[in-house]
N, C-alpha and C. Protein backbone atom coordinates (compact mmCIF):
# COMPACT_ATOMS: atom_id res chain seq x y z
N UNK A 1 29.41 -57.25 -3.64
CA UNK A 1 30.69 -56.76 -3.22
C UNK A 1 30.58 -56.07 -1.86
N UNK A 2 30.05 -55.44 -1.70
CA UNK A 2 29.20 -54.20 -0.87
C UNK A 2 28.78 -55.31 0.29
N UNK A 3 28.25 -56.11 0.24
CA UNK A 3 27.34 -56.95 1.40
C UNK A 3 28.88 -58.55 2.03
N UNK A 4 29.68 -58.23 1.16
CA UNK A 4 30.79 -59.01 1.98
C UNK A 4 31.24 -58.06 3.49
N UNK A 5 31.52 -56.46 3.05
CA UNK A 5 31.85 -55.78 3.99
C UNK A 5 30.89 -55.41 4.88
N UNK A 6 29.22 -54.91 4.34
CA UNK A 6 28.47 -54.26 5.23
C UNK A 6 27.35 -54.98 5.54
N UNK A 7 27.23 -55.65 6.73
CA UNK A 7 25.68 -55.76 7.26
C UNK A 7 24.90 -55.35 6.75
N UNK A 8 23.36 -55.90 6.97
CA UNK A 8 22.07 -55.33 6.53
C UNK A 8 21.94 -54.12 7.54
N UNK A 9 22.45 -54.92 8.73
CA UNK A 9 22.12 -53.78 10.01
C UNK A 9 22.57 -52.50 9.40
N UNK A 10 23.94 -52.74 9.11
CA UNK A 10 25.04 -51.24 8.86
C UNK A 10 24.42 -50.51 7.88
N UNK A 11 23.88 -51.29 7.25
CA UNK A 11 23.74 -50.32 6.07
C UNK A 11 22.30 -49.63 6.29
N UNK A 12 21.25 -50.11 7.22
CA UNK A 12 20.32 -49.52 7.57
C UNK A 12 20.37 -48.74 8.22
N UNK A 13 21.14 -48.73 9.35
CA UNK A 13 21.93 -47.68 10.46
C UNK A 13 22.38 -46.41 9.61
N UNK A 14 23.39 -46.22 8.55
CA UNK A 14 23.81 -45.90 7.59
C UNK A 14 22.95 -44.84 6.87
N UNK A 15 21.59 -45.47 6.05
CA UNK A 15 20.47 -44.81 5.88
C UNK A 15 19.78 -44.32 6.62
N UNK A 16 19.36 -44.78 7.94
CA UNK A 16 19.23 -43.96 8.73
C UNK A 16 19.40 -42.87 9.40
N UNK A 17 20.73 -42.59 9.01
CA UNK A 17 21.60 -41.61 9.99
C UNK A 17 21.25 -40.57 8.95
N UNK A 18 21.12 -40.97 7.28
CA UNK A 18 21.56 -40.26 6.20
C UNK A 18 19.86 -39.64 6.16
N UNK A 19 18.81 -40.05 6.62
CA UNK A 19 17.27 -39.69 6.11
C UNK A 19 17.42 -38.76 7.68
N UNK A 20 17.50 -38.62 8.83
CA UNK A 20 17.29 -38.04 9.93
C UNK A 20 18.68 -36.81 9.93
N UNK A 21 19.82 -37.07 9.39
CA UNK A 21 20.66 -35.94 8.98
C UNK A 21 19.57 -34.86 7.58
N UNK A 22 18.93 -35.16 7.00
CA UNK A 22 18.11 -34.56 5.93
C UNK A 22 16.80 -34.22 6.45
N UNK A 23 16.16 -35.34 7.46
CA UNK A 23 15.04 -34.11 8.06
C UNK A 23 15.70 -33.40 8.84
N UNK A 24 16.55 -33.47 10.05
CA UNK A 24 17.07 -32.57 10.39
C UNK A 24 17.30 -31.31 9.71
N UNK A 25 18.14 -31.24 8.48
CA UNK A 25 18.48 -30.03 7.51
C UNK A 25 17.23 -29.53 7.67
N UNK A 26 16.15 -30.28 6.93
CA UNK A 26 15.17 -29.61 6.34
C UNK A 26 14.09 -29.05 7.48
N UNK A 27 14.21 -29.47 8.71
CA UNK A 27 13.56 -28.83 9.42
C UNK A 27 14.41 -27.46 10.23
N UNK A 28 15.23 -27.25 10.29
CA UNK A 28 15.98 -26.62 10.68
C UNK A 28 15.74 -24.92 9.36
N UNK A 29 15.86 -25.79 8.33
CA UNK A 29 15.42 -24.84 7.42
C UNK A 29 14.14 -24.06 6.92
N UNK A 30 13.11 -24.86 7.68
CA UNK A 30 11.98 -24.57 7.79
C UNK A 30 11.87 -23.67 8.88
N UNK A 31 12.68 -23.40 9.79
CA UNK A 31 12.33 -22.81 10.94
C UNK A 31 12.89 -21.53 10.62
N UNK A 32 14.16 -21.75 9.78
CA UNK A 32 15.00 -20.27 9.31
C UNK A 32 13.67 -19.26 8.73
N UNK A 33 13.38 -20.24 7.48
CA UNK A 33 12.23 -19.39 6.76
C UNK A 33 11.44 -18.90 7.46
N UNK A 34 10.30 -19.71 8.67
CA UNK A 34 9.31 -19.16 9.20
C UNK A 34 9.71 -17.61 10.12
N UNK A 35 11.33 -17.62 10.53
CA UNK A 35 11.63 -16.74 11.32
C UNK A 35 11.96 -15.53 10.66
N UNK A 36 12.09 -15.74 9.17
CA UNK A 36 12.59 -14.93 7.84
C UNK A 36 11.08 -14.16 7.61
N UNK A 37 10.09 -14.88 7.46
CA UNK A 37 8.41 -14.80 7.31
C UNK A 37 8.35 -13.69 8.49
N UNK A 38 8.25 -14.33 9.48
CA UNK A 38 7.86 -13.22 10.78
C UNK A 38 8.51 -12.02 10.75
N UNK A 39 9.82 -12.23 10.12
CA UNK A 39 10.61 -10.88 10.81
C UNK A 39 10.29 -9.73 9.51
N UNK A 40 10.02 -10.26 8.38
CA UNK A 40 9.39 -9.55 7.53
C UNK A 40 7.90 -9.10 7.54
N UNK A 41 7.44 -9.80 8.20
CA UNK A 41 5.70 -9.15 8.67
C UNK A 41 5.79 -8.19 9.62
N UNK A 42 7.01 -8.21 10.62
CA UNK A 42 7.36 -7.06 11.40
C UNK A 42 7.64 -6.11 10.90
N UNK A 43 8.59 -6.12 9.71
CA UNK A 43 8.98 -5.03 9.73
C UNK A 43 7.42 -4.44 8.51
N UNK A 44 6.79 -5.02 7.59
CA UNK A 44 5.87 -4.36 7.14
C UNK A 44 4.31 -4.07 7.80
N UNK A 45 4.33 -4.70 8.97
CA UNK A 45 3.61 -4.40 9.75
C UNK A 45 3.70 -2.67 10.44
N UNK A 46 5.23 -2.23 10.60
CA UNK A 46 5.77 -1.31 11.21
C UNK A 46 5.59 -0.57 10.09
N UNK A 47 5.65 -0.65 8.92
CA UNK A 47 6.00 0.26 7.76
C UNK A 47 4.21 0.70 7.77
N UNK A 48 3.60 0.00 7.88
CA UNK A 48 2.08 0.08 7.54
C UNK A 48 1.55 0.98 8.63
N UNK A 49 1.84 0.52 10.30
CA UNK A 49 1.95 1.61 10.60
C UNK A 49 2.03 3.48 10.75
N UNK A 50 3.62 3.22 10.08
CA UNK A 50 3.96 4.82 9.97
C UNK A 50 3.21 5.10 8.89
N UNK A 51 2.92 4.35 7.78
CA UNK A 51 1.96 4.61 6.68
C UNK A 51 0.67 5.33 7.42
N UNK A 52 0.21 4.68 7.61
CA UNK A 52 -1.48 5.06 9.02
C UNK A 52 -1.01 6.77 9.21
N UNK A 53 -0.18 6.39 10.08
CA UNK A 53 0.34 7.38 11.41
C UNK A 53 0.50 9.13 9.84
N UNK A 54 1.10 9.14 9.33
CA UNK A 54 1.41 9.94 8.35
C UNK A 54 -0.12 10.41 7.48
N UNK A 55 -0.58 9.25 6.74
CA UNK A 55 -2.19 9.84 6.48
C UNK A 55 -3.00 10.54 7.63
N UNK A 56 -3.05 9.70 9.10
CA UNK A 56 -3.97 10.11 9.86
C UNK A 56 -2.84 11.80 9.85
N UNK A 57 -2.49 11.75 9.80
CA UNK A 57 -1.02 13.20 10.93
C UNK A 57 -1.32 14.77 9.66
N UNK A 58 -1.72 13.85 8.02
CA UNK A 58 -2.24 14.67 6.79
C UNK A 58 -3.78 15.01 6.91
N UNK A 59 -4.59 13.96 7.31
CA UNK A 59 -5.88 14.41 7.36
C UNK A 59 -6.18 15.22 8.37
N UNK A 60 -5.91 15.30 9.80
CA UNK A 60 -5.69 15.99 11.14
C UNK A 60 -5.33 17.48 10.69
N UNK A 61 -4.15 17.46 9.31
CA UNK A 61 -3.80 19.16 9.05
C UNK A 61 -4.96 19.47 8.35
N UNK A 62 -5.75 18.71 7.55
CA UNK A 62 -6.34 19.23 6.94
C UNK A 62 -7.76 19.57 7.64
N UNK A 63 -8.11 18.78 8.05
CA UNK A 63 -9.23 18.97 9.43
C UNK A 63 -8.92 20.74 10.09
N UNK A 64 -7.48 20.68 10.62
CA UNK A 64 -7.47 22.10 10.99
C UNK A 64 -7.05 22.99 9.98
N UNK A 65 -7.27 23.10 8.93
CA UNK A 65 -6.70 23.59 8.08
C UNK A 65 -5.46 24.17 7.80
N UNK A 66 -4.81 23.48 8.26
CA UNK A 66 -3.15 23.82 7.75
C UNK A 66 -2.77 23.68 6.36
N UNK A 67 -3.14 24.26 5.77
CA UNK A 67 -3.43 24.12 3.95
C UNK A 67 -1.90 23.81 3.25
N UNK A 68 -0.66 25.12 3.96
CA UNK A 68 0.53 25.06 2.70
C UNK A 68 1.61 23.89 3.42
N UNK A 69 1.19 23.32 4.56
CA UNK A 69 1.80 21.86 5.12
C UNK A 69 0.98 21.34 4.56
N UNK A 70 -0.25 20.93 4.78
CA UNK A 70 -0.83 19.34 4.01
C UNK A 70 -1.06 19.68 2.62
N UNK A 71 -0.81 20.86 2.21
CA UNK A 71 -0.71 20.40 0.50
C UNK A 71 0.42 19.90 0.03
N UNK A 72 1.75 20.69 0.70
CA UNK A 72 3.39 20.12 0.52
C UNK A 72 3.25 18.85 0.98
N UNK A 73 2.76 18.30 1.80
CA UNK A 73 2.59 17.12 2.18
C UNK A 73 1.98 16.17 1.30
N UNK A 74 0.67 16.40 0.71
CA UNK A 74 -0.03 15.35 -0.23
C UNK A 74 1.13 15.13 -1.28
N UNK A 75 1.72 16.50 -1.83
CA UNK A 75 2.28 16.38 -3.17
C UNK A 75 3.95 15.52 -2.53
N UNK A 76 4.27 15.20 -1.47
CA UNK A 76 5.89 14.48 -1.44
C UNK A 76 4.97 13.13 -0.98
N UNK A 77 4.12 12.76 -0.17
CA UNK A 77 3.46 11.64 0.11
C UNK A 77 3.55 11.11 -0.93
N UNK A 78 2.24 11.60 -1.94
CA UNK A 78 1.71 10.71 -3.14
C UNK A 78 2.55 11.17 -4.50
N UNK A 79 3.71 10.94 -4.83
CA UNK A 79 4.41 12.05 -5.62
C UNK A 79 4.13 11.00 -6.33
N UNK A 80 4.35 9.94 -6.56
CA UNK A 80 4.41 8.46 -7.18
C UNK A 80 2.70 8.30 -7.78
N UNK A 81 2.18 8.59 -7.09
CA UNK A 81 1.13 8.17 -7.66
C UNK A 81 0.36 9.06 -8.37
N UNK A 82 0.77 10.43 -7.99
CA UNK A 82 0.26 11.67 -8.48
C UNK A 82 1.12 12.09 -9.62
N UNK A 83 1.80 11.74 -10.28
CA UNK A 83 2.70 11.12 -11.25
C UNK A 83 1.81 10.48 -12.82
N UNK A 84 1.70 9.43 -11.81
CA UNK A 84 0.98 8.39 -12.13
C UNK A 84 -0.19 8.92 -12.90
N UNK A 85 -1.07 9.46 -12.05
CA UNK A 85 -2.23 10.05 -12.53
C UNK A 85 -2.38 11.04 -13.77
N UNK A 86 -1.13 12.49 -13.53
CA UNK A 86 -1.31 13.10 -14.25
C UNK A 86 -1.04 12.39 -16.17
N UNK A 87 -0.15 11.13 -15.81
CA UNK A 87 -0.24 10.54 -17.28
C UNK A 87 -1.37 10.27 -17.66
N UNK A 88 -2.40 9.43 -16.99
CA UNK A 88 -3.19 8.67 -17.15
C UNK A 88 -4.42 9.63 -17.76
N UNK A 89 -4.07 10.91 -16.75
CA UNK A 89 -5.35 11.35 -17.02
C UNK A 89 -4.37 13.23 -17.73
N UNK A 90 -3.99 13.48 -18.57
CA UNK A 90 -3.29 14.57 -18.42
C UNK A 90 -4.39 15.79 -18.10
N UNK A 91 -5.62 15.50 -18.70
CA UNK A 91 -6.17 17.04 -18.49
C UNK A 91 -7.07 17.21 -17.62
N UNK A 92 -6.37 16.39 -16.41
CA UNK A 92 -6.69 17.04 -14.96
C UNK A 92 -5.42 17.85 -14.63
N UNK A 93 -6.59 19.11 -13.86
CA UNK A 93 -5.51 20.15 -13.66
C UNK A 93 -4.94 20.21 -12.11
N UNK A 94 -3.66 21.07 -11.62
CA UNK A 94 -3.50 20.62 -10.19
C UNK A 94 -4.66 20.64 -8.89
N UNK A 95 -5.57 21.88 -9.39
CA UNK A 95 -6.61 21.84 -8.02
C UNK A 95 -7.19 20.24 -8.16
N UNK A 96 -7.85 20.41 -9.67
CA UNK A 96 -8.50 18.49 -9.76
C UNK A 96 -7.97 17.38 -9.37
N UNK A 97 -6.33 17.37 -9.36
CA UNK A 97 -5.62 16.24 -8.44
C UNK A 97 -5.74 16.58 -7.06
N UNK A 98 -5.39 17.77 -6.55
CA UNK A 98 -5.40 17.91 -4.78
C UNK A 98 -6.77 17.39 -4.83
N UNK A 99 -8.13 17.72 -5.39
CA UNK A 99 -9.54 16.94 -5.01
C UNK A 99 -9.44 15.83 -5.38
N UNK A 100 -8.68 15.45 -6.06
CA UNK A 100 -8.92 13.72 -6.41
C UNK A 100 -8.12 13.34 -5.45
N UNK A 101 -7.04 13.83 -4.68
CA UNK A 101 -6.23 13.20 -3.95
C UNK A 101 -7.20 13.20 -2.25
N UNK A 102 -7.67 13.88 -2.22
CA UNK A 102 -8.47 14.20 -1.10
C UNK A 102 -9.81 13.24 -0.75
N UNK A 103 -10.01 13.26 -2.41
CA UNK A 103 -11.51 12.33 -2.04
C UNK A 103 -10.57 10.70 -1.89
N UNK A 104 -9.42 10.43 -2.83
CA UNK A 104 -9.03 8.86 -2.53
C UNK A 104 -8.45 8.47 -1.36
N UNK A 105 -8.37 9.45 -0.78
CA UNK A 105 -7.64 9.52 0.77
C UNK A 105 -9.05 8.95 1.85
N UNK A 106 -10.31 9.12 1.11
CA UNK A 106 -11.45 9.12 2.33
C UNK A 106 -11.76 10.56 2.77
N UNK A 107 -10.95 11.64 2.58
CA UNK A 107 -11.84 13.00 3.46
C UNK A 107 -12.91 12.81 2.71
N UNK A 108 -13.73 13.24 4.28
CA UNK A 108 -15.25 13.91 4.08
C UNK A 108 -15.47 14.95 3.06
N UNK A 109 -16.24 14.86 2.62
CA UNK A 109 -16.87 15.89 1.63
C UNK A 109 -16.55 17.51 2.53
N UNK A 110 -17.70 17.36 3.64
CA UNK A 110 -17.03 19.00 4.52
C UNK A 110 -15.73 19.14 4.62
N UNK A 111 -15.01 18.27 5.12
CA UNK A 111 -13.48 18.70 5.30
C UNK A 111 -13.12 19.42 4.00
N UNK A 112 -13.10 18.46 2.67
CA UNK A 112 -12.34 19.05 1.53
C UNK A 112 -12.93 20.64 1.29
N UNK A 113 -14.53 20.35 1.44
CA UNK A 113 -15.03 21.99 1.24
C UNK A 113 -14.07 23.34 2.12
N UNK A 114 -14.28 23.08 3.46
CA UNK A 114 -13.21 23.12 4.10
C UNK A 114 -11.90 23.72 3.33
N UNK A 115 -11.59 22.44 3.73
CA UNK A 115 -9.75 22.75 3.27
C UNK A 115 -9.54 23.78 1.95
N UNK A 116 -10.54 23.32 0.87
CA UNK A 116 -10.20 24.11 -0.44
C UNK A 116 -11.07 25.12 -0.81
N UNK A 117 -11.38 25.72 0.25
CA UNK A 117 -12.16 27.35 0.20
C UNK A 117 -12.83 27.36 -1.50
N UNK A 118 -13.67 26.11 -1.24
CA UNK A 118 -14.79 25.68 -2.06
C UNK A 118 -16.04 26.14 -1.70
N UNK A 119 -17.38 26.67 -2.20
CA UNK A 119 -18.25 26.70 -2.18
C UNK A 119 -19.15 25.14 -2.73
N UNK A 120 -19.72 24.84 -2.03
CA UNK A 120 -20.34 23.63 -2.05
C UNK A 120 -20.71 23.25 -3.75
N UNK A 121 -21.69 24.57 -4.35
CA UNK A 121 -22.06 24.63 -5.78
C UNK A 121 -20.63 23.95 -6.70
N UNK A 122 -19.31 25.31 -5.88
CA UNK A 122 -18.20 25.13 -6.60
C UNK A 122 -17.86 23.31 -6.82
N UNK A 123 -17.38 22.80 -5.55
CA UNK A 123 -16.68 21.47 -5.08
C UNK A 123 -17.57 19.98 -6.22
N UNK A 124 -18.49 20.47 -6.34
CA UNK A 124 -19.58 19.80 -7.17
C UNK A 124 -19.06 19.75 -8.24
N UNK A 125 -19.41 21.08 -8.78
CA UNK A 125 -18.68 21.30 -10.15
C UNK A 125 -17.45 20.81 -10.86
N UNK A 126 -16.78 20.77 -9.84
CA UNK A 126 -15.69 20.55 -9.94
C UNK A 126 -15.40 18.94 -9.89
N UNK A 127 -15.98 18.04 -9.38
CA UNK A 127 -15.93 16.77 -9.40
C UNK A 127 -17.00 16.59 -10.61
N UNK A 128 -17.72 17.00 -11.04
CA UNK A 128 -18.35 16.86 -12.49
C UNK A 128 -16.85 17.13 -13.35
N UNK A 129 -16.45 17.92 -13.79
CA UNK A 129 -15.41 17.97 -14.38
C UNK A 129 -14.70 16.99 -14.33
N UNK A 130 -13.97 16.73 -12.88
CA UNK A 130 -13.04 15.57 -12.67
C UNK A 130 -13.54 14.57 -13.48
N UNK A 131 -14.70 14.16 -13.25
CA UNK A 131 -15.31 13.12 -13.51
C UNK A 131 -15.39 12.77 -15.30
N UNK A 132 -15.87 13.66 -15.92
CA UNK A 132 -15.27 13.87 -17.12
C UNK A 132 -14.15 14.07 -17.50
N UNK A 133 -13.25 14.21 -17.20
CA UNK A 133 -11.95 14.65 -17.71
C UNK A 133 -10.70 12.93 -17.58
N UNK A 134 -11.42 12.61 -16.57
CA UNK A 134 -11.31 10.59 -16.24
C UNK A 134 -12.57 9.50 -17.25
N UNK A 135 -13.27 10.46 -17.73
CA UNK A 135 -14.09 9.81 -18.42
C UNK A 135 -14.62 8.46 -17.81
N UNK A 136 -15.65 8.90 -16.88
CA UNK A 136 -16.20 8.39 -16.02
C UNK A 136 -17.59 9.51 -15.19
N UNK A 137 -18.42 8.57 -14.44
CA UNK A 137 -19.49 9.30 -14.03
C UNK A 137 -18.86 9.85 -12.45
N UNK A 138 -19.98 10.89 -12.11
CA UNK A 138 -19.66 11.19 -11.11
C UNK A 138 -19.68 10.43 -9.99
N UNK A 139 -21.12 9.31 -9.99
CA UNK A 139 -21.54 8.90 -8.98
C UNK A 139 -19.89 7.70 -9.06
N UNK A 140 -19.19 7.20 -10.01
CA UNK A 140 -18.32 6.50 -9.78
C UNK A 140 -16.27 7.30 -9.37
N UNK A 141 -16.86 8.15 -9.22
CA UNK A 141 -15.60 9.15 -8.86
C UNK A 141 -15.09 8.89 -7.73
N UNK A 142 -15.81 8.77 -6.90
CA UNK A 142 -15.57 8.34 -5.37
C UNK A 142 -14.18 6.86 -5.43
N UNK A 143 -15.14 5.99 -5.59
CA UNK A 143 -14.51 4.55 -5.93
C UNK A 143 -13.39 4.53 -6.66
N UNK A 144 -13.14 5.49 -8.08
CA UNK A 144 -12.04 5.45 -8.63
C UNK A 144 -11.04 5.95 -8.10
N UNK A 145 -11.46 7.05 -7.52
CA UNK A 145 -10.07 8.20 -6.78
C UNK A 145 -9.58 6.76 -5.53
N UNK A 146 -10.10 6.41 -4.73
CA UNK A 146 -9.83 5.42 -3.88
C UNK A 146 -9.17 4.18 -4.16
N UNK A 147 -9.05 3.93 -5.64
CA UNK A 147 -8.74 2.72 -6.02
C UNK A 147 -7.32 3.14 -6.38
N UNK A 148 -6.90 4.27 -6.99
CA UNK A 148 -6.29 4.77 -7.56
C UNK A 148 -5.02 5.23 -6.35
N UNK A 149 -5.58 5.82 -5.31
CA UNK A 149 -4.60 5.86 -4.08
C UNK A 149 -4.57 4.81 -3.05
N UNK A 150 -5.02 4.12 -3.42
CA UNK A 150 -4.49 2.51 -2.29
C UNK A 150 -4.08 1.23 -3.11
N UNK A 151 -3.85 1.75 -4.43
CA UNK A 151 -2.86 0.86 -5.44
C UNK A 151 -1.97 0.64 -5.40
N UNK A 152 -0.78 -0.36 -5.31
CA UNK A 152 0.64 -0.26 -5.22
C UNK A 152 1.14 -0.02 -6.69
């Protein structure tokens, strides 16, 4: 019926127009996405950033010891995760989270001594505890506190 009215030509022409109208779409749509991709790596690229910029801007107070800013600070930073923790682990107490928050952050051992008008004997002790109270060893305290604050 179809081939009284339409050429082979026409109707190839026809399909043609109809497969290059569809890569067209589909490349066109491919380009949306990739520009959708990028503009979202921008903006979490930027977010990761101020992320940086805010830890480095917390460790810097704590370096100079600005104690009742970077403690108000750890506790609205990591509220989410320090949250988090106190379920997980309830009978850690608040100094044992500011040190657990300190060691998963990366400060140096001196800094935290430092910052938390610790005696070295004390700061020890006190991560023995932590360490028990997470039911876990000391030598693995390090690694957990770290895992624990760079978790989403």
């Amino acid at each position: 019926m179809f081939s009284n009215l339409f050429s082979e030509v026409d109707i190839i022409v026809v399909v043609n127009m109809v497969v290059w109208i569809t890569v067209g779409f589909v490349i066109e749509r491919i380009m949306y996405l990739k520009r959708e991709i990028k503009d979202m790596h921008i903006r979490l690229s930027a977010h990761q950033r101020e992320e940086e910029m805010r830890y480095q801007l917390l460790i810097n107070q704590i370096k100079q010891q600005n104690k009742p800013s970077a403690l108000s600070d750890l506790q609205v930073l990591f509220a989410d995760k320090i949250n988090h923790i106190k379920r997980l682990y309830p009978a850690l107490t608040d100094t044992d989270i500011q040190v657990l928050t300190l060691i998963g952050l990366g400060v140096e051992n001196a800094d935290i001594l430092q910052f938390t008008d610790m005696s070295k004997r004390t700061y020890y002790k006190r991560r023995q505890l932590i360490a028990q109270r997470m039911d876990t060893s000391a030598a693995q305290l390090d690694e957990l506190a770290k895992q624990l604050f760079t978790s989403k």
